[in-house]
C-alpha atoms as a PDB file:
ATOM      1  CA  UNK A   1     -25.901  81.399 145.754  1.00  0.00           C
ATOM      2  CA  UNK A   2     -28.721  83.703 147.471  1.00  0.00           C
ATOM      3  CA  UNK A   3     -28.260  87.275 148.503  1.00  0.00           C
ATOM      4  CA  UNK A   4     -28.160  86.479 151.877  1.00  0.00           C
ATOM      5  CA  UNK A   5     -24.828  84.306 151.420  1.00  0.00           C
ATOM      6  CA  UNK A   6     -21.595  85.721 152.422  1.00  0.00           C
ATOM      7  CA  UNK A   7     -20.012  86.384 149.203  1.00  0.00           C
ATOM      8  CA  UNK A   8     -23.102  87.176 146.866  1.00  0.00           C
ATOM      9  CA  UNK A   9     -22.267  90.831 146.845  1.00  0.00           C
ATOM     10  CA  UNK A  10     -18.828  90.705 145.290  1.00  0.00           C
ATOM     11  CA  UNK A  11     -19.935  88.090 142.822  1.00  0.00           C
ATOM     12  CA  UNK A  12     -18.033  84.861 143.952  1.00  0.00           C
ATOM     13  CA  UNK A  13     -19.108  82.089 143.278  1.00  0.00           C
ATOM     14  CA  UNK A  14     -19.374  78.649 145.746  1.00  0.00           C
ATOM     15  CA  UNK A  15     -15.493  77.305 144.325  1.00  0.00           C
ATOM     16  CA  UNK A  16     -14.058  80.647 145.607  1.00  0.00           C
ATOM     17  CA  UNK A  17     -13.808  81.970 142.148  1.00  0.00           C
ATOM     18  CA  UNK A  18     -15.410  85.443 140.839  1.00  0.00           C
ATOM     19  CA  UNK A  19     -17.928  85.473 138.506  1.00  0.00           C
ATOM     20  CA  UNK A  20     -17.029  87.526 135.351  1.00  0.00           C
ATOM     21  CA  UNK A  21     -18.722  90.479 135.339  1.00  0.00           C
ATOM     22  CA  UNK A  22     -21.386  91.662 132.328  1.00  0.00           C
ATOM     23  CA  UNK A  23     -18.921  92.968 129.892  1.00  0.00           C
ATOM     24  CA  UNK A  24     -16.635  89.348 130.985  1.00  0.00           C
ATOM     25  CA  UNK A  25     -18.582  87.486 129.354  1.00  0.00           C
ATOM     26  CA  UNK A  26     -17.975  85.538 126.194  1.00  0.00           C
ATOM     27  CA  UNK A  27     -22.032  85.995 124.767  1.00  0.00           C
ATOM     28  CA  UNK A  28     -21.747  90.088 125.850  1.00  0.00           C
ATOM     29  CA  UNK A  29     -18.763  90.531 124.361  1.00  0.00           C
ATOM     30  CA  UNK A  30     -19.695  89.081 121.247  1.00  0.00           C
ATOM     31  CA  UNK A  31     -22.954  91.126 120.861  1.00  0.00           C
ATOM     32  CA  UNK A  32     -21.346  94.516 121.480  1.00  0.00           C
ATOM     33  CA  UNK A  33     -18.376  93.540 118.828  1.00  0.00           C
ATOM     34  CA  UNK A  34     -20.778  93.285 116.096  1.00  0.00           C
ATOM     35  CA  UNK A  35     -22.654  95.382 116.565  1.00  0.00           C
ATOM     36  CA  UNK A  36     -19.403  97.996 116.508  1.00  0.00           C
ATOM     37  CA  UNK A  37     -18.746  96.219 113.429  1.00  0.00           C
ATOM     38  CA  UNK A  38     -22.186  97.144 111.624  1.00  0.00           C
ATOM     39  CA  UNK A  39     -21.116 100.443 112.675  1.00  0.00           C
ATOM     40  CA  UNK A  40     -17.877 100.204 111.326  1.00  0.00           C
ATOM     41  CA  UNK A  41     -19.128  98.599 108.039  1.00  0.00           C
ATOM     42  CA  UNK A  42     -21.808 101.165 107.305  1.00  0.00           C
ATOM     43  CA  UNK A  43     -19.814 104.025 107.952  1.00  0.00           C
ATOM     44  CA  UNK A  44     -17.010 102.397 105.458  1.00  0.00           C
ATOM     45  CA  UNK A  45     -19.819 102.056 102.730  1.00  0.00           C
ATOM     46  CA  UNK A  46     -20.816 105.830 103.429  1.00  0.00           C
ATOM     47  CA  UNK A  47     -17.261 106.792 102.965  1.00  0.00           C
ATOM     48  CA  UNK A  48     -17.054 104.874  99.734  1.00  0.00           C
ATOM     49  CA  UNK A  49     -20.456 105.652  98.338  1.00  0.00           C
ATOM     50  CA  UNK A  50     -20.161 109.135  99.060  1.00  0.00           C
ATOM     51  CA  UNK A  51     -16.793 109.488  98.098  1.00  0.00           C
ATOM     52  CA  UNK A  52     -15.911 111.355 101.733  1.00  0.00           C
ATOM     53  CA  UNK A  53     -12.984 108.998 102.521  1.00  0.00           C
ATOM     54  CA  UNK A  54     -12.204 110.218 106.531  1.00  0.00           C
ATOM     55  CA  UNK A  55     -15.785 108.173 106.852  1.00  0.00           C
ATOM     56  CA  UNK A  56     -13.647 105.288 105.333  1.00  0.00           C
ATOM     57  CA  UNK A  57     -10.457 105.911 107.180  1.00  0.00           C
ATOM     58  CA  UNK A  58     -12.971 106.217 110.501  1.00  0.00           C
ATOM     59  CA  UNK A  59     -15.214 103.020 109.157  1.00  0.00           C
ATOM     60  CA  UNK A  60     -12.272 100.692 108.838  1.00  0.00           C
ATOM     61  CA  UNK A  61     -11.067 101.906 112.523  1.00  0.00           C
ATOM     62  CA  UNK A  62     -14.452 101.355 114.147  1.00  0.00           C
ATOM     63  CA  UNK A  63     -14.713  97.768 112.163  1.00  0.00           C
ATOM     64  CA  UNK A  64     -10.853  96.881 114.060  1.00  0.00           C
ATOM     65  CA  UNK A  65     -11.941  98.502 117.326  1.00  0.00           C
ATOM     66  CA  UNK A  66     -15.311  95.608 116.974  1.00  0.00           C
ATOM     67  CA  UNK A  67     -12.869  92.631 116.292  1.00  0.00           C
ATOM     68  CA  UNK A  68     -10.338  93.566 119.250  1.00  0.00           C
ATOM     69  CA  UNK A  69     -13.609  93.437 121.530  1.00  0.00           C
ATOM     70  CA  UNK A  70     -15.075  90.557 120.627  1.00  0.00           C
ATOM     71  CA  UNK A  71     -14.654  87.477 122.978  1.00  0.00           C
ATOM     72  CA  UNK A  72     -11.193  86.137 121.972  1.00  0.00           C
ATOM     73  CA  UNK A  73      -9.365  88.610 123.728  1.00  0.00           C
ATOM     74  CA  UNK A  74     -10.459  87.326 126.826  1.00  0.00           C
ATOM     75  CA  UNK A  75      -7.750  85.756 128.880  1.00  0.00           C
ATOM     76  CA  UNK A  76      -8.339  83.089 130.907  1.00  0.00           C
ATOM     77  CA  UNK A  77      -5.981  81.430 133.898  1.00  0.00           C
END
């Protein structure tokens, strides 16, 4: 589908169904849930290595925030 196509602007595709936007997709969504996951792990092993334990409380929230984004919380019809 060109730009010139009725439709290209709001993303449908030729079978009349919308394409999933950036954050839709399965690959995105996986990227940006590990990488909130690092996150979440290193701030966990600062908490525990420096004995600060809101850095673990916060750690093990940031490393379930990562796994609720990733892609199989995507629901498809």
């Amino acid at each position: 589908m060109t730009r010139d196509e009725p439709g290209a602007e709001r993303g449908e595709r030729g079978d009349g169904r919308a394409r999933p936007r950036i954050f839709g997709r399965p690959a995105v969504r996986r990227v940006i849930s590990r990488v909130v996951v690092v996150v979440g792990a290193v701030l966990a092993l600062l908490g525990v290595l420096s004995a600060r334990y809101g850095l673990l409380v916060v750690g093990i929230i940031v490393i379930g925030l990562g796994a609720a984004l990733g892609p199989g919380r995507i629901r498809r019809e």
